[in-house]
Protein backbone atom coordinates (compact mmCIF):
# COMPACT_ATOMS: atom_id res chain seq x y z
CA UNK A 1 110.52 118.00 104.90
CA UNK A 2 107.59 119.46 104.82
CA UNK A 3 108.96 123.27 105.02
CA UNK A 4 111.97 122.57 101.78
CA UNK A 5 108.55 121.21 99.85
CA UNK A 6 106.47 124.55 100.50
CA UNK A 7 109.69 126.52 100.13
CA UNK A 8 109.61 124.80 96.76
CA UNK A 9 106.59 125.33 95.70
CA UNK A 10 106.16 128.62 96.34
CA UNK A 11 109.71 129.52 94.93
CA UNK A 12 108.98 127.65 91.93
CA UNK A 13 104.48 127.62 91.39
CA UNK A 14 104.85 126.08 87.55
CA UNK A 15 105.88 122.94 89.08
CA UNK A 16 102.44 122.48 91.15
CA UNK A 17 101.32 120.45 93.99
CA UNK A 18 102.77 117.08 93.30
CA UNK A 19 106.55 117.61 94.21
CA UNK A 20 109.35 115.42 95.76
CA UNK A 21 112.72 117.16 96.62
CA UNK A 22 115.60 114.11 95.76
CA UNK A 23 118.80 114.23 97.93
CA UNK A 24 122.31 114.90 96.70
CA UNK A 25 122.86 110.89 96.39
CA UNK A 26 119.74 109.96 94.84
CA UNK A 27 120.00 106.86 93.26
CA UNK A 28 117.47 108.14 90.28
CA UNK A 29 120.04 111.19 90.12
CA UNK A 30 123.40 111.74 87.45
CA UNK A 31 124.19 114.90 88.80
CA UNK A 32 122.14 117.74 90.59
CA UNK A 33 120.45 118.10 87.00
CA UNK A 34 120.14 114.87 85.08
CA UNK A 35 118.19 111.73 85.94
CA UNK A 36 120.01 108.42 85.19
CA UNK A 37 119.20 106.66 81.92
CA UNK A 38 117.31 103.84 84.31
CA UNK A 39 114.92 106.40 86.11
CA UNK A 40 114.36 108.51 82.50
CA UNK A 41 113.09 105.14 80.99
CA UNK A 42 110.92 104.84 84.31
CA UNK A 43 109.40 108.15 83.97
CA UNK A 44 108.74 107.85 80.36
CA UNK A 45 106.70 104.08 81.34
CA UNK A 46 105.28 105.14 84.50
CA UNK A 47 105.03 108.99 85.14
CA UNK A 48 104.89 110.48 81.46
CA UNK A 49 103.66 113.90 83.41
CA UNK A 50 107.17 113.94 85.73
CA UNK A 51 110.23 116.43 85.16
CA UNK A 52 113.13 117.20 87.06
CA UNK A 53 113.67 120.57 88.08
CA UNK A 54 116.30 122.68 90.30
CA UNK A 55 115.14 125.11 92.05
CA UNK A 56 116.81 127.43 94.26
CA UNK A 57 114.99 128.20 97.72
CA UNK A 58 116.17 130.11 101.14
CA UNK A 59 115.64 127.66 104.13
CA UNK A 60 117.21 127.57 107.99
CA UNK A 61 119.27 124.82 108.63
CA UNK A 62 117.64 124.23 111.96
CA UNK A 63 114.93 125.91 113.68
CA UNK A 64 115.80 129.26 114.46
CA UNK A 65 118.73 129.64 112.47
CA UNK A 66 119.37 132.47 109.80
CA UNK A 67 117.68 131.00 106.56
CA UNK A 68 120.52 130.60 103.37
CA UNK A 69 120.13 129.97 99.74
CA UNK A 70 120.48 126.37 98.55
CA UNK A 71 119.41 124.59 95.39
CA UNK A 72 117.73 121.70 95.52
CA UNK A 73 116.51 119.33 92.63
CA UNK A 74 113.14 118.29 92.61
CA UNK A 75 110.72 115.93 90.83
CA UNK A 76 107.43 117.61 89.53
CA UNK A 77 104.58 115.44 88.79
CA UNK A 78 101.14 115.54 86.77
CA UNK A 79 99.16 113.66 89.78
CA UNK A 80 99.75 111.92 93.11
CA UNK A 81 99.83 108.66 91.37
CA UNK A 82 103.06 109.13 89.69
CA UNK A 83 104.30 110.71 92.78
CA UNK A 84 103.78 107.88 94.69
CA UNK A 85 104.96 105.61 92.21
CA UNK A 86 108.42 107.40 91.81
CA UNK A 87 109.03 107.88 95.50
CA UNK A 88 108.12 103.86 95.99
CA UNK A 89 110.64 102.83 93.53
CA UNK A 90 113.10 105.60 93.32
CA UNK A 91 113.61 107.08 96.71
CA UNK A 92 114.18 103.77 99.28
CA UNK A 93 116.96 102.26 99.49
CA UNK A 94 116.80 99.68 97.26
CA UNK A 95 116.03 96.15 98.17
CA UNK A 96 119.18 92.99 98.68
CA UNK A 97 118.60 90.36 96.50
CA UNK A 98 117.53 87.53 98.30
CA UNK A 99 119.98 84.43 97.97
CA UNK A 100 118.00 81.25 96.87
CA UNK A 101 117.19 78.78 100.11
CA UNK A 102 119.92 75.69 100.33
CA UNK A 103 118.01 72.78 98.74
């Protein structure tokens, strides 16, 4: 993870230090370039400095391998706190509802 996020940043320098690169089936994803309505709302509440971005970077599939283009969509933020905020709501699988206990 660590290599796609340096890839990013240095294909990419405008979108800073404070990155997160979303997979294909993120649920804060409608497509490779739009957030859903849901994590739009939560970005303009919670992480007014955070933009989605695609960015197109070469990387290996596996060590040693011959590196290949491949786009990737990423999350850009202002600071670490709205980083961490996103990834904690946006990138975990997201929680069962509990069923009330039996009275």
């Amino acid at each position: 993870m660590i290599d796609i996020v340096k890839a990013v940043q240095g294909a990419d320098p405008s979108l800073g230090t404070y990155v997160v690169v979303l997979r294909g089936d993120s649920r804060a994803l409608d497509g490779p370039e739009r957030l859903t309505a849901d994590a739009q709302a939560w970005i303009g509440q919670n992480a007014p400095g955070g933009r989605l971005a695609r960015v197109t970077v070469r990387l290996a599939p596996y060590p040693g391998a011959e590196p290949t283009e491949r786009s990737v969509s990423v999350m850009a933020f202002g600071n670490a706190r709205e980083l961490a905020a996103f990834a904690t709501t946006w990138t975990g699988d997201p929680l069962p509802e509990e069923d009330p206990e039996p009275a």
